[in-house]
N, C-alpha and C. Protein backbone atom coordinates (compact mmCIF):
# COMPACT_ATOMS: atom_id res chain seq x y z
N UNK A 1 45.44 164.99 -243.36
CA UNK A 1 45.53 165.86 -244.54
C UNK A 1 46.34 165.14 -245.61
N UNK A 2 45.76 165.10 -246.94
CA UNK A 2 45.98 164.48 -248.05
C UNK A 2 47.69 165.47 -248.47
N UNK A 3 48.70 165.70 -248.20
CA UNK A 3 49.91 166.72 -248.60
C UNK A 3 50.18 166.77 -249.97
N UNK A 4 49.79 167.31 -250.50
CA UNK A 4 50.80 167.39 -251.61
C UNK A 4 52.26 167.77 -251.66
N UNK A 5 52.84 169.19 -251.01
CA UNK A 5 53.96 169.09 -250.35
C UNK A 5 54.06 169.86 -249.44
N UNK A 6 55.52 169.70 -248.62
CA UNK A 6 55.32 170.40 -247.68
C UNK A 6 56.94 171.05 -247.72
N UNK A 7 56.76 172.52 -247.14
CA UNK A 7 57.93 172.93 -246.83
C UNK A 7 58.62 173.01 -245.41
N UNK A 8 59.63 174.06 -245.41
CA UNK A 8 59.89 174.10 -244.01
C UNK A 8 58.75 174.71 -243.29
N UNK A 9 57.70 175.26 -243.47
CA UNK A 9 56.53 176.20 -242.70
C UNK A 9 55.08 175.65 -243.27
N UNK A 10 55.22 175.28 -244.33
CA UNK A 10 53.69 175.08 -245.01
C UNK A 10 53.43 173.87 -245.44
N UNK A 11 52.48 173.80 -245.46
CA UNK A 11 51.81 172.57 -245.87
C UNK A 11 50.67 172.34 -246.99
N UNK A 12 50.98 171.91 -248.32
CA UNK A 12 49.80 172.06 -249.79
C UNK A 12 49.08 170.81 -249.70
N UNK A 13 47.95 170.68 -250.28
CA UNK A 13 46.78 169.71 -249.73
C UNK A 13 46.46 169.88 -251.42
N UNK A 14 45.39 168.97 -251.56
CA UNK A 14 44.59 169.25 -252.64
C UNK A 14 43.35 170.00 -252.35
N UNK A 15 42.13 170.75 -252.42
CA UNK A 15 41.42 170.95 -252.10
C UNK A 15 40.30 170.10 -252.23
N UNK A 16 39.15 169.79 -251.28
CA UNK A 16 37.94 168.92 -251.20
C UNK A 16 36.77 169.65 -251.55
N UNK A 17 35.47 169.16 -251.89
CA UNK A 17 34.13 169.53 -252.23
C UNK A 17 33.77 170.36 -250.87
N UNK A 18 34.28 169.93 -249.54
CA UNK A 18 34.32 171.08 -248.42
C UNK A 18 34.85 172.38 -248.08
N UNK A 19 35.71 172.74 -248.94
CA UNK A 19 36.31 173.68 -248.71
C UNK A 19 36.22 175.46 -249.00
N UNK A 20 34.88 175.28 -249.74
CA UNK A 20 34.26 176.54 -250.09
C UNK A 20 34.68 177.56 -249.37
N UNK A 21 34.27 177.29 -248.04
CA UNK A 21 34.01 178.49 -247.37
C UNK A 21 35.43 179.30 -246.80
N UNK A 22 36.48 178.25 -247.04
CA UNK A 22 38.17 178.64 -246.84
C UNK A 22 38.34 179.65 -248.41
N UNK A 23 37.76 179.42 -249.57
CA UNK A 23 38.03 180.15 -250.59
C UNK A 23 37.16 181.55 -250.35
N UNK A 24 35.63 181.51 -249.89
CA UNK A 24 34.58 182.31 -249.62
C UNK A 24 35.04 183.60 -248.86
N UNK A 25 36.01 182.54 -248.17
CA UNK A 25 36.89 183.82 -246.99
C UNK A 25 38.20 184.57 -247.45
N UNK A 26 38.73 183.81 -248.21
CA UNK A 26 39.98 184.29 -248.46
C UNK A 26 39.58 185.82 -249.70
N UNK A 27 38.41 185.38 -250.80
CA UNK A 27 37.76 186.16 -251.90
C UNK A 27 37.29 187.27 -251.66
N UNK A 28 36.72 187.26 -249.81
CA UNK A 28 35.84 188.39 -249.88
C UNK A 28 36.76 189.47 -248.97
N UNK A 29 37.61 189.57 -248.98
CA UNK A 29 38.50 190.54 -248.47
C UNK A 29 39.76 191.39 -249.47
N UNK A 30 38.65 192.59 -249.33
CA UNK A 30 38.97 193.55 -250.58
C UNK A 30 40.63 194.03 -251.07
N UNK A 31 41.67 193.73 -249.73
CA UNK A 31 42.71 193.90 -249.71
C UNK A 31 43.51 192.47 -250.60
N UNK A 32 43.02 191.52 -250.38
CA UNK A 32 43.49 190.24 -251.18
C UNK A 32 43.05 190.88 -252.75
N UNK A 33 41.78 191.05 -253.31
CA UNK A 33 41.55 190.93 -254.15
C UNK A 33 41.83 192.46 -255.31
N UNK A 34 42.50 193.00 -254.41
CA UNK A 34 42.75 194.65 -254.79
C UNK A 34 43.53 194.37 -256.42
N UNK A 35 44.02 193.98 -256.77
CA UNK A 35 44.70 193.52 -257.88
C UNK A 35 43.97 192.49 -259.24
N UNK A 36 42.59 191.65 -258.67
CA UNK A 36 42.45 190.90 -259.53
C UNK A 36 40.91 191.61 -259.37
N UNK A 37 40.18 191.87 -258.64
CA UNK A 37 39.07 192.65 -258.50
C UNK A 37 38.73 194.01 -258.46
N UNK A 38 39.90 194.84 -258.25
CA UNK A 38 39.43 195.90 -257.80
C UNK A 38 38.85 196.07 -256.67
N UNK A 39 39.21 194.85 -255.60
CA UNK A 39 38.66 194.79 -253.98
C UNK A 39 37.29 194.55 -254.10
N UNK A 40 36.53 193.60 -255.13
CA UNK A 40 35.05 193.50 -255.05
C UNK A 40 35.18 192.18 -254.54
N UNK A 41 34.62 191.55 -253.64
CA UNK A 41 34.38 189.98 -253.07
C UNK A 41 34.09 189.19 -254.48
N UNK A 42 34.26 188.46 -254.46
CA UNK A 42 33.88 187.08 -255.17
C UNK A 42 32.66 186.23 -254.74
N UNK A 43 31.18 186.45 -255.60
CA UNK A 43 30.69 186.23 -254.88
C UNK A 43 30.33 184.89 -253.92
N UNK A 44 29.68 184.48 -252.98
CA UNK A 44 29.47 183.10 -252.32
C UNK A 44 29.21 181.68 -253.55
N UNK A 45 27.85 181.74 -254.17
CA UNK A 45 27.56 180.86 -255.06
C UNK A 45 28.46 180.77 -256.36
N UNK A 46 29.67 181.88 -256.91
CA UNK A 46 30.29 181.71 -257.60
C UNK A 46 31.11 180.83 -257.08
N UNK A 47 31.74 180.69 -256.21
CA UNK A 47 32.95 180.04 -255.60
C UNK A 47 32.10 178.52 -255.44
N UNK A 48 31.23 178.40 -255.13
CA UNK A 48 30.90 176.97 -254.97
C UNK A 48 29.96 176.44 -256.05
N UNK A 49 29.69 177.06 -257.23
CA UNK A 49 29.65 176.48 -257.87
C UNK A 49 29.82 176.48 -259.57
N UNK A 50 31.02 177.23 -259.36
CA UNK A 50 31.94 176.90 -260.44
C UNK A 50 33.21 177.64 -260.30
N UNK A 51 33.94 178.04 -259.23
CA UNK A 51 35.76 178.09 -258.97
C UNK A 51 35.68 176.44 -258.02
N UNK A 52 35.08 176.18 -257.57
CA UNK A 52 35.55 174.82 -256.43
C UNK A 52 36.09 173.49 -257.40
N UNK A 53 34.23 173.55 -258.12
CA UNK A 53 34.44 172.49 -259.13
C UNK A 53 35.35 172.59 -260.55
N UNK A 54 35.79 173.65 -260.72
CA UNK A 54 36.62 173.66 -261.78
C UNK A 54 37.88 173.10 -261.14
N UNK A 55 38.06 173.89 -259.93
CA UNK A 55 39.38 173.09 -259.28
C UNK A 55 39.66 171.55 -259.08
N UNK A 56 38.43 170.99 -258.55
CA UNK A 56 38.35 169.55 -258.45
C UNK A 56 38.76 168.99 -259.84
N UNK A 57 37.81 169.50 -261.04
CA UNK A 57 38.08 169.22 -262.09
C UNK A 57 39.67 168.82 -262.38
N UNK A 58 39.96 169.86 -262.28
CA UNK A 58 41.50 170.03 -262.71
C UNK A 58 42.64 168.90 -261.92
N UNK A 59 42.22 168.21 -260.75
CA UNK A 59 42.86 167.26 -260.15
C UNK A 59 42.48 166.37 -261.04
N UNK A 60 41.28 166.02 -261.62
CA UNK A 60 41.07 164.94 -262.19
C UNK A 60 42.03 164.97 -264.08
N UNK A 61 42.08 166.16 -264.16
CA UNK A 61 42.52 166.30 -265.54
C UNK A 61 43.95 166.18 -265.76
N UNK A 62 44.70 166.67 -264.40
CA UNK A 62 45.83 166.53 -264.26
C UNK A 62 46.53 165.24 -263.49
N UNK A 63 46.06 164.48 -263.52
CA UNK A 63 45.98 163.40 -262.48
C UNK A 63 46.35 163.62 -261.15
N UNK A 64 46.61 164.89 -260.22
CA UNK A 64 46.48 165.18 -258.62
C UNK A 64 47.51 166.29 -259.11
N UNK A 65 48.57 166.26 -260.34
CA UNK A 65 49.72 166.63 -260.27
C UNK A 65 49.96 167.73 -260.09
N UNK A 66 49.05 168.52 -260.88
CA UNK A 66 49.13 169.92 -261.45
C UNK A 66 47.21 170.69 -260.92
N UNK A 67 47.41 172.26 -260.31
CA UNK A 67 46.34 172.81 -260.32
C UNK A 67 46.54 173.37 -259.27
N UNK A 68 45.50 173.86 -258.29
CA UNK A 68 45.27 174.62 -257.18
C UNK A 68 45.21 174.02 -256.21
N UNK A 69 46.24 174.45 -254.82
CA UNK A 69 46.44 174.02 -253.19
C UNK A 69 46.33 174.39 -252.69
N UNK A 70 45.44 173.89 -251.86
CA UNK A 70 45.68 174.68 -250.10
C UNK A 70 46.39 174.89 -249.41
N UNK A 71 46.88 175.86 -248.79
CA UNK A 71 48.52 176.27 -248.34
C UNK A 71 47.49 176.74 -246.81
N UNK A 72 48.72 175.64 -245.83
CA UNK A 72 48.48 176.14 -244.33
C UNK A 72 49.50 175.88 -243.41
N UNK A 73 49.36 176.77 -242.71
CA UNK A 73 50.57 176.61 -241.60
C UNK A 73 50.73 175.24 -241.19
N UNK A 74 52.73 175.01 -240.79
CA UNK A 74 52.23 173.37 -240.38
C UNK A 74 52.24 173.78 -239.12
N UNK A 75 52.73 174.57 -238.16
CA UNK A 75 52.54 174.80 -236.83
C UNK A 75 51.37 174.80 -235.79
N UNK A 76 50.49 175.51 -236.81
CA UNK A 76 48.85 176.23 -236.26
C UNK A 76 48.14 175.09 -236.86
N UNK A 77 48.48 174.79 -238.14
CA UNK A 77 47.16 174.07 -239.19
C UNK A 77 46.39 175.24 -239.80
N UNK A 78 47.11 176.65 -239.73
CA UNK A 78 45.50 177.52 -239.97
C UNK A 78 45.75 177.84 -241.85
N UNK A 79 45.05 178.10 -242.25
CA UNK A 79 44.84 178.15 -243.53
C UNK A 79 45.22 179.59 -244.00
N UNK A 80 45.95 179.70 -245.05
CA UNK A 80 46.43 180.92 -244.74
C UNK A 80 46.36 181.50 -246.17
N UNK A 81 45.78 180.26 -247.58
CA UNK A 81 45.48 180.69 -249.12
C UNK A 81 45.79 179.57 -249.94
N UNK A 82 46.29 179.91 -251.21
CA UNK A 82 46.58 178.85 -252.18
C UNK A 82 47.58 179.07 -252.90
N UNK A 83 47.80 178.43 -253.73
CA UNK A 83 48.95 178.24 -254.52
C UNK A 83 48.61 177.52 -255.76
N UNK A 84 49.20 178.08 -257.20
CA UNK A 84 48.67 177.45 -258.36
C UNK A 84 49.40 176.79 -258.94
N UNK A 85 49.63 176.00 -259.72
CA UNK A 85 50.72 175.14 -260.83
C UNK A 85 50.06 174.56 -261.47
N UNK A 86 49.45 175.17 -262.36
CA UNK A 86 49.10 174.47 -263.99
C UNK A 86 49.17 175.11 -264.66
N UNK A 87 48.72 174.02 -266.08
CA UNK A 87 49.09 174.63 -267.41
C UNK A 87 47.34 175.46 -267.99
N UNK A 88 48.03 176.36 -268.71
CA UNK A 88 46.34 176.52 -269.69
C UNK A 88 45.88 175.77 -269.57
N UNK A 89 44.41 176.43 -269.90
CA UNK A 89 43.14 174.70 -269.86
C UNK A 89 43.71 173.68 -271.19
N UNK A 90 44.01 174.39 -272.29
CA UNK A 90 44.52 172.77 -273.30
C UNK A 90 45.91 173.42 -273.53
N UNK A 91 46.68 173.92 -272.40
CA UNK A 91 48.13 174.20 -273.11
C UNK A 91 49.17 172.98 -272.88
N UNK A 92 50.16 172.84 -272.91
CA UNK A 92 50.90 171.77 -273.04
C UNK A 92 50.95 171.58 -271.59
N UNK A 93 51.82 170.35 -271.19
CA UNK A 93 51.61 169.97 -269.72
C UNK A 93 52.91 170.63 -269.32
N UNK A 94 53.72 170.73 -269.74
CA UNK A 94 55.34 171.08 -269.79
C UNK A 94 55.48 172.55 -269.64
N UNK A 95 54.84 173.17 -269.55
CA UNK A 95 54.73 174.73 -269.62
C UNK A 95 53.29 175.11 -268.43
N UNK A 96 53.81 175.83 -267.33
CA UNK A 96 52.71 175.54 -266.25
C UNK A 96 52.81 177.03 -265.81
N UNK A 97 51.85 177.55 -264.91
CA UNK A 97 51.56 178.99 -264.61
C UNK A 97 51.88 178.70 -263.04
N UNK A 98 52.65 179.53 -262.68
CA UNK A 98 53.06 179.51 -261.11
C UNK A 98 52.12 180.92 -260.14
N UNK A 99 51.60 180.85 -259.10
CA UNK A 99 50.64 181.78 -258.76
C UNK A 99 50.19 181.49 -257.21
N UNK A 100 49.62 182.15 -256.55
CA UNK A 100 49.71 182.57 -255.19
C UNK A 100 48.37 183.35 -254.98
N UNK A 101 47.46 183.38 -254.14
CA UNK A 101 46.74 183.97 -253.30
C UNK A 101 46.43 183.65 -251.55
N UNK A 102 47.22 184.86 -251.17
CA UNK A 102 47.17 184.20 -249.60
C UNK A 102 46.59 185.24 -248.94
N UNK A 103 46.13 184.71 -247.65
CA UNK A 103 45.46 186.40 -246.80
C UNK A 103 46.22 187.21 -246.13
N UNK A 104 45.65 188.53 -246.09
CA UNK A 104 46.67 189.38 -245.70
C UNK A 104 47.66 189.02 -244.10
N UNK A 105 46.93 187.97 -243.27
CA UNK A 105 47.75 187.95 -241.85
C UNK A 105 49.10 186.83 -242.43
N UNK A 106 49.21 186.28 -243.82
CA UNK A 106 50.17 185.81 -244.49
C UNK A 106 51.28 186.66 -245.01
N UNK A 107 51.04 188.03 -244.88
CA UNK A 107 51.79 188.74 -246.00
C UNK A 107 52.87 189.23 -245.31
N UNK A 108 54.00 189.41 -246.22
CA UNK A 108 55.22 189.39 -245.52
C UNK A 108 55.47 188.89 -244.76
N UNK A 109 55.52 187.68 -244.38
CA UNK A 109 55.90 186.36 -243.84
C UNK A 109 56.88 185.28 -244.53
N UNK A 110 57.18 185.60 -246.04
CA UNK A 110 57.94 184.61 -246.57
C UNK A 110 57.54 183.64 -247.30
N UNK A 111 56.02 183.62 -247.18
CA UNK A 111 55.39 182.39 -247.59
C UNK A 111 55.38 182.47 -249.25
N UNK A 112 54.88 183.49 -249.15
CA UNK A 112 54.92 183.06 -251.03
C UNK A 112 55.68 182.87 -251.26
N UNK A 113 57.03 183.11 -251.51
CA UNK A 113 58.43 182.82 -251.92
C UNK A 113 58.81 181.16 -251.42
N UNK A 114 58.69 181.41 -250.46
CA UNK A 114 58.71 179.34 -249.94
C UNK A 114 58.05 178.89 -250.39
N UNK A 115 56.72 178.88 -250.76
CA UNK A 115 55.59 178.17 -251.07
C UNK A 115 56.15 178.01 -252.52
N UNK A 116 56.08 179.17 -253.46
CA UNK A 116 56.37 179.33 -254.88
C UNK A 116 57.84 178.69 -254.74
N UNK A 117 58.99 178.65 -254.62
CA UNK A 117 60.40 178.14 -254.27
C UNK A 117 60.08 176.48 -254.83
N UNK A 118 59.78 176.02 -253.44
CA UNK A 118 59.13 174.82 -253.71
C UNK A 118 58.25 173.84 -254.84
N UNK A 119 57.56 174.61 -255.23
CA UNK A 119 56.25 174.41 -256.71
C UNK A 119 57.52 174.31 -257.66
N UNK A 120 58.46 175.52 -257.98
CA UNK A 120 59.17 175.34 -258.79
C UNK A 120 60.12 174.35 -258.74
N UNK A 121 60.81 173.87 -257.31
CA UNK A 121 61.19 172.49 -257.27
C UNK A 121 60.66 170.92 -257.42
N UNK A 122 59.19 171.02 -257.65
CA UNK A 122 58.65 169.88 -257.49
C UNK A 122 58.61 170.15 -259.10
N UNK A 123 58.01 171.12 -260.05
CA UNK A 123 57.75 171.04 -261.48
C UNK A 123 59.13 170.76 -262.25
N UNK A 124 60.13 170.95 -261.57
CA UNK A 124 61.21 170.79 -262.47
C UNK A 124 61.98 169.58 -262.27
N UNK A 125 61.87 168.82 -260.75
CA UNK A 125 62.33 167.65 -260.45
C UNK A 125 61.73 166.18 -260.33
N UNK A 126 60.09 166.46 -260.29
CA UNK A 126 59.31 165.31 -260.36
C UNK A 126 58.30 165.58 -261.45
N UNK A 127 57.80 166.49 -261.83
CA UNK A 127 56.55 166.68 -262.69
C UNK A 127 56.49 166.99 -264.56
N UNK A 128 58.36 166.61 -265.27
CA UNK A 128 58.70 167.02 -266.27
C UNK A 128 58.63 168.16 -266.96
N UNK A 129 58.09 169.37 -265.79
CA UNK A 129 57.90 170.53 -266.23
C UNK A 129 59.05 171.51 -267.34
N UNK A 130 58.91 171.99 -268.31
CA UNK A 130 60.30 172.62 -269.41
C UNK A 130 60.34 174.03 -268.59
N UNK A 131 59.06 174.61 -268.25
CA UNK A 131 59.28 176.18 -268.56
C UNK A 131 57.87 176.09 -267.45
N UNK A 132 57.95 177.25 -266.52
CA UNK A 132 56.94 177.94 -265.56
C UNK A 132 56.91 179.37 -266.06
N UNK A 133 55.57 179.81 -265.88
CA UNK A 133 55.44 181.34 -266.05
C UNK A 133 54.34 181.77 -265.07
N UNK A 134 54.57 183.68 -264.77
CA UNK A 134 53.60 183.81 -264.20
C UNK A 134 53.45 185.38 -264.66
N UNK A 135 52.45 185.70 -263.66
CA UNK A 135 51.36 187.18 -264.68
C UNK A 135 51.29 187.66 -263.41
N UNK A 136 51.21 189.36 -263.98
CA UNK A 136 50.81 189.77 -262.47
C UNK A 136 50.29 191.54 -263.29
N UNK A 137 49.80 192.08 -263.00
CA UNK A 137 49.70 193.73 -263.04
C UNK A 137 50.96 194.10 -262.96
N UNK A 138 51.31 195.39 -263.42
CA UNK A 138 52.77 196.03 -263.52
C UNK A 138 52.75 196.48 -262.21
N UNK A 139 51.83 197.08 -261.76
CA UNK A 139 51.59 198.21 -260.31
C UNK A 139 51.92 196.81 -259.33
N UNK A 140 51.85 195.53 -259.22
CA UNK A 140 51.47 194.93 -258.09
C UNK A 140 53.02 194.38 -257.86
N UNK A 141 53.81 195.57 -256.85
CA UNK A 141 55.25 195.24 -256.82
C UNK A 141 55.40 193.90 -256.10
N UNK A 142 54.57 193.53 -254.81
CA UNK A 142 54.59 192.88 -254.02
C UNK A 142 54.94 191.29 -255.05
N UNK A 143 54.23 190.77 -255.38
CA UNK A 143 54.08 190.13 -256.64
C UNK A 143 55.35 190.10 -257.42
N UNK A 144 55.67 191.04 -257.83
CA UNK A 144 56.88 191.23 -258.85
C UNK A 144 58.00 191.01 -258.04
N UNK A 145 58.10 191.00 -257.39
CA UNK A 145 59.08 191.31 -256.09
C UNK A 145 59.58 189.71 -255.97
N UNK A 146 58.29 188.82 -255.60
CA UNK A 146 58.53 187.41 -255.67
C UNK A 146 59.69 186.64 -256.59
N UNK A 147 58.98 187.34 -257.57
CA UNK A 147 59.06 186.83 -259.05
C UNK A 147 60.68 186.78 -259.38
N UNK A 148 61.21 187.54 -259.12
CA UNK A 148 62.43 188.20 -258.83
C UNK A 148 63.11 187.29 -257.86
N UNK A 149 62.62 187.27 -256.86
CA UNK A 149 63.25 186.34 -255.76
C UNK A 149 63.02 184.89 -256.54
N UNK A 150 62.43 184.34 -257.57
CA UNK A 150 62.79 183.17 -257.75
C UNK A 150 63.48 182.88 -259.00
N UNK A 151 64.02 184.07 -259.19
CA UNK A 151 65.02 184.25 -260.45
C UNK A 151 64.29 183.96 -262.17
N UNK A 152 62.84 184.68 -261.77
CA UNK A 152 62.15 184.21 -263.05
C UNK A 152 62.53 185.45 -263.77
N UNK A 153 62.46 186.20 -265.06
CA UNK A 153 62.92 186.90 -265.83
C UNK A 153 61.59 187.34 -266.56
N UNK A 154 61.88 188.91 -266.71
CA UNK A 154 60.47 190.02 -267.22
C UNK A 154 60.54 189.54 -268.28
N UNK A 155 59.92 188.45 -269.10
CA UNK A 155 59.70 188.60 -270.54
C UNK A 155 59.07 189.24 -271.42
N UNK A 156 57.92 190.01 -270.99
CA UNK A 156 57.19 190.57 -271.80
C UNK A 156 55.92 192.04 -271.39
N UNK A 157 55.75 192.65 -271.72
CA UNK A 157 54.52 193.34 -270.72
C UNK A 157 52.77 192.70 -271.73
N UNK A 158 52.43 192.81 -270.84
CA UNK A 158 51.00 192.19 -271.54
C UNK A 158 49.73 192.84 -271.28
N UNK A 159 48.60 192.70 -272.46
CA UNK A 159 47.59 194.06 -272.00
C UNK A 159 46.66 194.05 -270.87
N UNK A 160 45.94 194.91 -270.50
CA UNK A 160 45.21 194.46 -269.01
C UNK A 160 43.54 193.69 -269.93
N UNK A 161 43.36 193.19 -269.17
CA UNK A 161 42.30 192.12 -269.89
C UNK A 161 40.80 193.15 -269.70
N UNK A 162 40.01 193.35 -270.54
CA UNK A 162 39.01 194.44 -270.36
C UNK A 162 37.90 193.58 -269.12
N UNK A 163 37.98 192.81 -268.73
CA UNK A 163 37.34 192.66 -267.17
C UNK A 163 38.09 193.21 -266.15
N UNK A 164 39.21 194.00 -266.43
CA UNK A 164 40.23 194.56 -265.06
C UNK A 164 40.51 195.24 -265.40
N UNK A 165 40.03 196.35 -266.38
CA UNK A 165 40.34 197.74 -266.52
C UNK A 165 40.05 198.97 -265.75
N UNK A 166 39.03 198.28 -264.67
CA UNK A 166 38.57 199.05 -263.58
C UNK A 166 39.23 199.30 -262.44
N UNK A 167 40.23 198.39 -262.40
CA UNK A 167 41.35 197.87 -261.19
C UNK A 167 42.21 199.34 -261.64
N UNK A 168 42.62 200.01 -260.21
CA UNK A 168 43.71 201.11 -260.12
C UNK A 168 44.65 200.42 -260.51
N UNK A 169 45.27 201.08 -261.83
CA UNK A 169 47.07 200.58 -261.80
C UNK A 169 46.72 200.17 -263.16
N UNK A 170 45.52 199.85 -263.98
CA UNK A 170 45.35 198.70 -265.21
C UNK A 170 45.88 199.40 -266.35
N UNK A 171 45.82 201.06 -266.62
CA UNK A 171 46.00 201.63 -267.01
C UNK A 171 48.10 201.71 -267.69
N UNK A 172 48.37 200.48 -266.77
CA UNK A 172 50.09 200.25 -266.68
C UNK A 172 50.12 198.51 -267.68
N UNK A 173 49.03 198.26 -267.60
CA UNK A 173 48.94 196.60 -268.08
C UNK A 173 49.89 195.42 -266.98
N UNK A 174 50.07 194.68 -267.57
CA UNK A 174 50.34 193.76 -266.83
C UNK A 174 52.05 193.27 -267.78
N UNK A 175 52.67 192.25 -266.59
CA UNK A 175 54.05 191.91 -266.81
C UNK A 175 53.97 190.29 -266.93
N UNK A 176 54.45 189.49 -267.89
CA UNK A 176 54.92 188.08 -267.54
C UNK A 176 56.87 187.83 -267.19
N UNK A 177 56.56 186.85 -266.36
CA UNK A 177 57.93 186.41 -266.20
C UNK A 177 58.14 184.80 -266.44
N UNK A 178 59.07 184.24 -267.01
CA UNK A 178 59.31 182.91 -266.93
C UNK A 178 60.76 183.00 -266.81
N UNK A 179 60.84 181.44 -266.17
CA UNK A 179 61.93 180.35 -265.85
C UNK A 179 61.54 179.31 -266.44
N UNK A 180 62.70 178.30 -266.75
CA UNK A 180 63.31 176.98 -267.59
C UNK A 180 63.55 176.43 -266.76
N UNK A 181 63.53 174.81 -266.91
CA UNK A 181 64.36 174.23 -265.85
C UNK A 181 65.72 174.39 -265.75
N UNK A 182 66.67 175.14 -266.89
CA UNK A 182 67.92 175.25 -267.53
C UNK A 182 68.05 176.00 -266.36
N UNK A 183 67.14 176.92 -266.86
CA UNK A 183 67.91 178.55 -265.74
C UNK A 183 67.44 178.22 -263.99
N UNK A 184 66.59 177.11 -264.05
CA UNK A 184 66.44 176.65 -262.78
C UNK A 184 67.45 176.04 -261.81
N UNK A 185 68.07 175.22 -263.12
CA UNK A 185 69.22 174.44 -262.40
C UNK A 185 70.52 175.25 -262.45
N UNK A 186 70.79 176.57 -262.88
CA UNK A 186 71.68 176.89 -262.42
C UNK A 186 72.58 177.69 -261.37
């Protein structure tokens, strides 16, 4: 396995042109996607052919540095979701979106917080990152909860995007939070 990094429990990879069917699985389970879908699967041919390759893309655009990982146990090896760190498609490189989708036999386990912990140590100590942010629904405490645990700060509430107005809770909009490397390092 190619690592990108690893923590005390997990292990980030880049993702390969093989890996569809690890995203196929993680998408179509309505409890993962309750927040960004409204629990509708994602369908099969969307994921492979255009979320995979946008991802690949994005290794190439970012030179490996920045984008979407595969996050898996290092104990088992079992695959357990992903993890995000990039910037907008043309936003600055220095300003990156921190983000998480894992399956539910992941949840409450710690992982996002380690996983995310980490991302924010690699963007602020090897990758010249200024500033991380992340987005979530107001309703999705679980999420917010993180966010909190990595000492990022509510900056703003933001509107629900009219493709997710169908989602229970949209009706609350959504929250951003960011951290600095300033407030990182202290």
């Amino acid at each position: 396995m190619d690592t990108y990094l690893e923590t005390e429990r997990l292990a980030l990879r880049r993702f390969t042109a093989d890996d569809a069917d690890l995203l196929i699985e993680l998408d179509s389970d309505p409890a993962v996607m309750r927040y960004l879908t409204g629990g509708n699967p994602t369908a099969p041919e969307i994921v492979r052919e255009r979320h995979l390759p946008n991802i690949l893309a994005g290794y190439e655009k970012w030179g490996g540095d920045l984008g979407l990982f595969a996050a898996h146990e290092k104990d088992s090896g079992a695959f357990i979701g992903w993890f995000i760190l990039r910037p907008e498609p043309e936003g600055p490189l220095d300003e990156v979106e921190l983000g998480y989708r894992l399956r539910q036999a992941a949840w409450g386990r710690g992982y996002a917080t380690e996983g995310s912990r980490a991302l924010l140590g690699k963007a602020f100590t090897e990758l010249d990152v200024r500033m991380v942010w992340a987005e979530t629904m107001s309703v999705n405490h679980g999420s917010r909860n993180i966010m909190k645990k990595l000492d990022m700060t509510l900056v703003d509430a933001i509107p629900t995007p009219s493709d997710m107005e169908m989602i229970e809770g949209s009706e609350h909009g959504g929250v951003r939070y960011e951290i600095t490397k300033e407030q990182w390092e202290q």
